[in-house]
PDB file of N, CA and C in Angstrom:
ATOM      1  N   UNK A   1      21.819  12.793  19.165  1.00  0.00           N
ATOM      2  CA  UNK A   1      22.167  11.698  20.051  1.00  0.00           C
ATOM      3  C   UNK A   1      20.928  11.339  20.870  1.00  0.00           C
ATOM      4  N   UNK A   2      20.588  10.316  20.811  1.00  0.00           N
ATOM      5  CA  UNK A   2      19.365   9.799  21.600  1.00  0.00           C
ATOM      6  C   UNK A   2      19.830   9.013  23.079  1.00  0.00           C
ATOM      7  N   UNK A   3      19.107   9.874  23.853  1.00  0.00           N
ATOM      8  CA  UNK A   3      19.303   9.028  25.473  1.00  0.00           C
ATOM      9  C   UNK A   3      17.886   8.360  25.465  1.00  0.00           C
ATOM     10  N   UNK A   4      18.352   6.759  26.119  1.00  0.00           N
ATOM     11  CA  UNK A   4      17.243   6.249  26.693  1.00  0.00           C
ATOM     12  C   UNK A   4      17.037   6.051  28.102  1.00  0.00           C
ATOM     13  N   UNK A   5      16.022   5.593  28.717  1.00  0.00           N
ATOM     14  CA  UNK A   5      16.085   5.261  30.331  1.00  0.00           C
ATOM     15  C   UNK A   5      16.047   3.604  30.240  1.00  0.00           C
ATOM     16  N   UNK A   6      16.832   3.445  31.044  1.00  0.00           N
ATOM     17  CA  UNK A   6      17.146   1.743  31.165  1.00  0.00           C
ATOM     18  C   UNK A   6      16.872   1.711  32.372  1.00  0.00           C
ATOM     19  N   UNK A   7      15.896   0.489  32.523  1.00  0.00           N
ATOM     20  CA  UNK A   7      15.698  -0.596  33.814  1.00  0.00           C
ATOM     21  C   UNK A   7      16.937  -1.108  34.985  1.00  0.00           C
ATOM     22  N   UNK A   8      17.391  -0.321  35.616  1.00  0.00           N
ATOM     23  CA  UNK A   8      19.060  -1.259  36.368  1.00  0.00           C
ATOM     24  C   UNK A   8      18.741  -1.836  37.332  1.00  0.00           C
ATOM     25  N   UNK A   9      17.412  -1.849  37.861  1.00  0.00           N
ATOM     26  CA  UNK A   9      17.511  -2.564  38.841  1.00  0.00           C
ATOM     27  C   UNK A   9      16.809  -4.301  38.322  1.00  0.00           C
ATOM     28  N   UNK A  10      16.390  -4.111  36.807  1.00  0.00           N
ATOM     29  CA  UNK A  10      16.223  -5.589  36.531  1.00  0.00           C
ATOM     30  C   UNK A  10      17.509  -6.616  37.300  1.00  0.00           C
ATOM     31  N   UNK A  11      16.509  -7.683  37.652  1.00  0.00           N
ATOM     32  CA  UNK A  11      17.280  -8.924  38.163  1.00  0.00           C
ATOM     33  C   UNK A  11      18.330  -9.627  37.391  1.00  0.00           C
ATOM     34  N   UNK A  12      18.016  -9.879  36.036  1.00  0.00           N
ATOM     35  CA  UNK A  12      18.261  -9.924  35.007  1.00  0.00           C
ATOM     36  C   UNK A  12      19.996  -9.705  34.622  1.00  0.00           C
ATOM     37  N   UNK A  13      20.095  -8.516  35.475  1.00  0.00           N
ATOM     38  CA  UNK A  13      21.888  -8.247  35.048  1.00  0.00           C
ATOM     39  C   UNK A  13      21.708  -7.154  33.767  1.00  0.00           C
ATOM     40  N   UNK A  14      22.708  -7.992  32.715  1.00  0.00           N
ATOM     41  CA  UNK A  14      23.112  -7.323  31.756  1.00  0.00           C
ATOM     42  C   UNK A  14      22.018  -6.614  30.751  1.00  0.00           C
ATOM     43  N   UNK A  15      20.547  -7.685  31.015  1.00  0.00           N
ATOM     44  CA  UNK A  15      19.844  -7.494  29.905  1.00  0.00           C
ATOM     45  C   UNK A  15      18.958  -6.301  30.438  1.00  0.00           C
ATOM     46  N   UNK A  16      19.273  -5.064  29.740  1.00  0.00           N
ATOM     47  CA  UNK A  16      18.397  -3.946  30.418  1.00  0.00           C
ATOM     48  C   UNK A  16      17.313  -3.885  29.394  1.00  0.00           C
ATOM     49  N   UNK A  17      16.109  -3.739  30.167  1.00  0.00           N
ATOM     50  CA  UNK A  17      14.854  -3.473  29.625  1.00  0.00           C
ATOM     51  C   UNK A  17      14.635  -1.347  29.593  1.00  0.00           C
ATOM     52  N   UNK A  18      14.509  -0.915  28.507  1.00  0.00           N
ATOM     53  CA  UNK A  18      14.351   0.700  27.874  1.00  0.00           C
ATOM     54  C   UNK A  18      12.912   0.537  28.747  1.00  0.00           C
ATOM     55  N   UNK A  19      12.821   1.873  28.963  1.00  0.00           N
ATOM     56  CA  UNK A  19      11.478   2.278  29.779  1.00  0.00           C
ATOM     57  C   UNK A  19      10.786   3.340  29.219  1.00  0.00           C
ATOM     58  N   UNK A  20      11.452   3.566  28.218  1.00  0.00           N
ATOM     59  CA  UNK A  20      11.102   4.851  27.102  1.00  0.00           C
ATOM     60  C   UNK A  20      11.391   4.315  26.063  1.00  0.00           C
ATOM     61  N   UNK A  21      10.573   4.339  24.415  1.00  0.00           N
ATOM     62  CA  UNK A  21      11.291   4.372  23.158  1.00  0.00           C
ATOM     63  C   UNK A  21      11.697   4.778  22.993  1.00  0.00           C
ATOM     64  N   UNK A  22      13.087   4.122  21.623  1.00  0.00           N
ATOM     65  CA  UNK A  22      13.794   5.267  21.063  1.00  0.00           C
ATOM     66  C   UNK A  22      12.915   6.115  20.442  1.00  0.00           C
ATOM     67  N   UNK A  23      13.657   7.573  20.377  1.00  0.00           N
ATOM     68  CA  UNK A  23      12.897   8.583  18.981  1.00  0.00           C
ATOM     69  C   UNK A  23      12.896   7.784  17.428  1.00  0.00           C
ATOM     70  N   UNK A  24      11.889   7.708  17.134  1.00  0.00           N
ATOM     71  CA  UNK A  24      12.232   7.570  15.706  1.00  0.00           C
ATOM     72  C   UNK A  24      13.016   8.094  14.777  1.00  0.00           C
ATOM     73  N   UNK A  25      13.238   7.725  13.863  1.00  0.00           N
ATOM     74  CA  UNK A  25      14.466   8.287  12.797  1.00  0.00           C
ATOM     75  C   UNK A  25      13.456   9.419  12.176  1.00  0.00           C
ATOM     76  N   UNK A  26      14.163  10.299  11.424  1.00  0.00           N
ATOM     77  CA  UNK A  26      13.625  11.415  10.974  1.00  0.00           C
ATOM     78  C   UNK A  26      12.613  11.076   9.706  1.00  0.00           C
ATOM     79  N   UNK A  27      12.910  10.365   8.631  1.00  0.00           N
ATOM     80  CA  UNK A  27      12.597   9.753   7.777  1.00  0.00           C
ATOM     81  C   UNK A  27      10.822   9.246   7.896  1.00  0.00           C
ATOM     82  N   UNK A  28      11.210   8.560   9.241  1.00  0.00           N
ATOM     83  CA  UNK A  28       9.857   7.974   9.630  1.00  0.00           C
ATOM     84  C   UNK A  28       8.517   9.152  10.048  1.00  0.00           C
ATOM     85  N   UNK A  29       9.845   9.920  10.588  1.00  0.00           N
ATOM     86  CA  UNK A  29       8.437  10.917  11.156  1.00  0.00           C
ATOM     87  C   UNK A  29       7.812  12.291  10.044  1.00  0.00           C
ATOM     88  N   UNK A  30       8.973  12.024   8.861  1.00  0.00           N
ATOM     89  CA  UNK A  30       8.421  12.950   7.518  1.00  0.00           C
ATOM     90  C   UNK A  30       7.064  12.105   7.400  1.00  0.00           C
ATOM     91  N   UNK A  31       7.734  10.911   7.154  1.00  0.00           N
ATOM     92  CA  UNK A  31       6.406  10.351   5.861  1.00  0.00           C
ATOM     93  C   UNK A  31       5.498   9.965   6.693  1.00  0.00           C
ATOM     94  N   UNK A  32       5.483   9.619   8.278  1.00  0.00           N
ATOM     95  CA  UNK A  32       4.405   9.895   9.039  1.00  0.00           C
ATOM     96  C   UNK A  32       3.520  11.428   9.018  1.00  0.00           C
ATOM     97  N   UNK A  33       3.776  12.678   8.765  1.00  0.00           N
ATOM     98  CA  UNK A  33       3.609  13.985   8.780  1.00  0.00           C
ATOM     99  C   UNK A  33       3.150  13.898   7.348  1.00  0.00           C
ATOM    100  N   UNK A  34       3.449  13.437   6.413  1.00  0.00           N
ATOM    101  CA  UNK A  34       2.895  13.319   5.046  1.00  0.00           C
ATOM    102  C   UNK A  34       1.974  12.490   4.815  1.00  0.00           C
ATOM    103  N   UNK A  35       1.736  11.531   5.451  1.00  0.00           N
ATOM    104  CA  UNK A  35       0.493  10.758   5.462  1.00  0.00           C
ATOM    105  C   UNK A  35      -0.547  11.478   6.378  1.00  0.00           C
ATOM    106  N   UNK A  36       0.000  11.976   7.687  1.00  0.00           N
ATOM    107  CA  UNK A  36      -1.114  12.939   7.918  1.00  0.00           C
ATOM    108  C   UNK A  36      -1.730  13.641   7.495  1.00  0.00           C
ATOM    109  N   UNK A  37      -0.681  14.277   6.053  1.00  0.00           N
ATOM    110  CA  UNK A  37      -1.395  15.973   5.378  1.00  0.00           C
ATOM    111  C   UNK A  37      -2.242  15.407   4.496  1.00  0.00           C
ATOM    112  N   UNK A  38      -1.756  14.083   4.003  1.00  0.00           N
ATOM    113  CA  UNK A  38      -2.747  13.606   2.966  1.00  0.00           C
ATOM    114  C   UNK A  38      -4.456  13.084   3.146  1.00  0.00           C
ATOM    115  N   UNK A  39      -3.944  12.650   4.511  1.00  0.00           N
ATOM    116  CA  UNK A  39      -5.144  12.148   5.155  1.00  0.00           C
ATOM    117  C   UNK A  39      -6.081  13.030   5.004  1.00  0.00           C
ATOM    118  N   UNK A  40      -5.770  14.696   5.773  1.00  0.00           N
ATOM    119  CA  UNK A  40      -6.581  16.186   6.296  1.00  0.00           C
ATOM    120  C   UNK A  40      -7.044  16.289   5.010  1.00  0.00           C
ATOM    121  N   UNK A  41      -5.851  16.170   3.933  1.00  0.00           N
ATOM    122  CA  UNK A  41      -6.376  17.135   2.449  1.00  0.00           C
ATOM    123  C   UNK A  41      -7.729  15.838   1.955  1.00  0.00           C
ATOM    124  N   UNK A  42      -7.818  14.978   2.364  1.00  0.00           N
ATOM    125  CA  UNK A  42      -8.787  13.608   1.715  1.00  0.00           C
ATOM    126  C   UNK A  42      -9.970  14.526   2.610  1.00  0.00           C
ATOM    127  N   UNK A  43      -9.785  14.437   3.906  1.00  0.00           N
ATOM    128  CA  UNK A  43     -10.720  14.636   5.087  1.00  0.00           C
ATOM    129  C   UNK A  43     -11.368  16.033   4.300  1.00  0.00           C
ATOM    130  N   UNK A  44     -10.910  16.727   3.713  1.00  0.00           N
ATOM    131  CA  UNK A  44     -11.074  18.091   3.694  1.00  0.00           C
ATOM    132  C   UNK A  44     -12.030  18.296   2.174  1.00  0.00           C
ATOM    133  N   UNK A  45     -11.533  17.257   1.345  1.00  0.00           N
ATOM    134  CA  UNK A  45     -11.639  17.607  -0.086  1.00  0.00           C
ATOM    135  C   UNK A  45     -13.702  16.464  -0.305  1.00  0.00           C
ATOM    136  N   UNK A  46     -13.540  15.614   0.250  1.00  0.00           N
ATOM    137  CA  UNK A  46     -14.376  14.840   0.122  1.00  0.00           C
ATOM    138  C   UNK A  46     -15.855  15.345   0.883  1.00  0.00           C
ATOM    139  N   UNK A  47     -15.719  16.258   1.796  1.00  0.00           N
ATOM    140  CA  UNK A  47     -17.212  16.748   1.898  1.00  0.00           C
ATOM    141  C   UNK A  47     -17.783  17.844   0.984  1.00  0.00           C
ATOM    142  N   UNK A  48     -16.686  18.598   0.265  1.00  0.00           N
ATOM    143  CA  UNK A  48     -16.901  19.490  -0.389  1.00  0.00           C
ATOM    144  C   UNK A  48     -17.348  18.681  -2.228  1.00  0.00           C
ATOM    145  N   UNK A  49     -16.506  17.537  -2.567  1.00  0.00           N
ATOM    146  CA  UNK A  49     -16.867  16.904  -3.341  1.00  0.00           C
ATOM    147  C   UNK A  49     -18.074  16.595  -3.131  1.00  0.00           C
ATOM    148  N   UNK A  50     -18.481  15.601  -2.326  1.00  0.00           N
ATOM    149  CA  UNK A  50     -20.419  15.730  -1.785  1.00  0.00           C
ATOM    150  C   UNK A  50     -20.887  16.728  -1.951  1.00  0.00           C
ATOM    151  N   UNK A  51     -20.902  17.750  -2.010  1.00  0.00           N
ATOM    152  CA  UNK A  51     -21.568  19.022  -1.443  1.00  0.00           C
ATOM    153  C   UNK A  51     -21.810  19.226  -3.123  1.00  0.00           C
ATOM    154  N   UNK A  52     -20.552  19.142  -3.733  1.00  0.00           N
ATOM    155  CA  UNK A  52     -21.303  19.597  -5.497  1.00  0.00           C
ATOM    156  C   UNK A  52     -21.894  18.634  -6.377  1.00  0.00           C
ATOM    157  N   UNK A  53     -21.686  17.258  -6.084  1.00  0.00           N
ATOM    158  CA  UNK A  53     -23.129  16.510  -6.332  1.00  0.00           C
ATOM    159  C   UNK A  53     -24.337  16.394  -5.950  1.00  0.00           C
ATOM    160  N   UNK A  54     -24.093  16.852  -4.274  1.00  0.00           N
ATOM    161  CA  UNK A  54     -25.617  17.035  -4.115  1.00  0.00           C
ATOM    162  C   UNK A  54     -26.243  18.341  -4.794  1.00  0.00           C
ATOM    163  N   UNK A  55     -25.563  19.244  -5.012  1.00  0.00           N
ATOM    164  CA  UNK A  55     -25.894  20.630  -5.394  1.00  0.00           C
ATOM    165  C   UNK A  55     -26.386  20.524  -6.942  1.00  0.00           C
ATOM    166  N   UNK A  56     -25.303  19.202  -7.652  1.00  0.00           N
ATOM    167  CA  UNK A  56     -25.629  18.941  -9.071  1.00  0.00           C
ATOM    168  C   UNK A  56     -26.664  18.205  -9.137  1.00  0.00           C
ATOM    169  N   UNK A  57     -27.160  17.567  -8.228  1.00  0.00           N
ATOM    170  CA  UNK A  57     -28.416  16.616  -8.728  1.00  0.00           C
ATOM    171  C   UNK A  57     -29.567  17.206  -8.248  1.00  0.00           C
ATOM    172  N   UNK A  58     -29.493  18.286  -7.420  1.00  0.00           N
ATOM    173  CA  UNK A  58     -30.929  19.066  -7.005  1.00  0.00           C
ATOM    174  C   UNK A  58     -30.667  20.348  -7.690  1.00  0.00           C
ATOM    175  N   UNK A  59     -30.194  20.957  -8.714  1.00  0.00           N
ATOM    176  CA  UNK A  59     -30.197  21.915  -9.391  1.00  0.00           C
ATOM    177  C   UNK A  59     -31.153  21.083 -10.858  1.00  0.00           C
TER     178      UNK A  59
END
């Protein structure tokens, strides 16, 4: 169950302005967490890829 914080003292009345986002849905925050790992494993894999061409072209 998600609580938000609402604006009540807007002038406004009925139309309450959230002062916090909702949480995201779960879904969103997998494949957000999976685009992260993919990112690290790119971040991770690509200096070491450099590293054996440079190693292959000065051998």
């Amino acid at each position: 169950m998600a609580v938000r914080n609402f604006d009540v003292t807007s002038p406004r009345g009925a139309a309450f302005v959230p002062l916090a986002p909702a949480p995201r849905p779960r879904r969103e925050r997998r494949r957000a967490r999976q685009r992260w790992m993919v990112l690290g494993a790119v971040a991770l894999v690509i200096p070491f890829g450099a590293a054996l061409v440079v190693l292959g072209v000065a051998h």
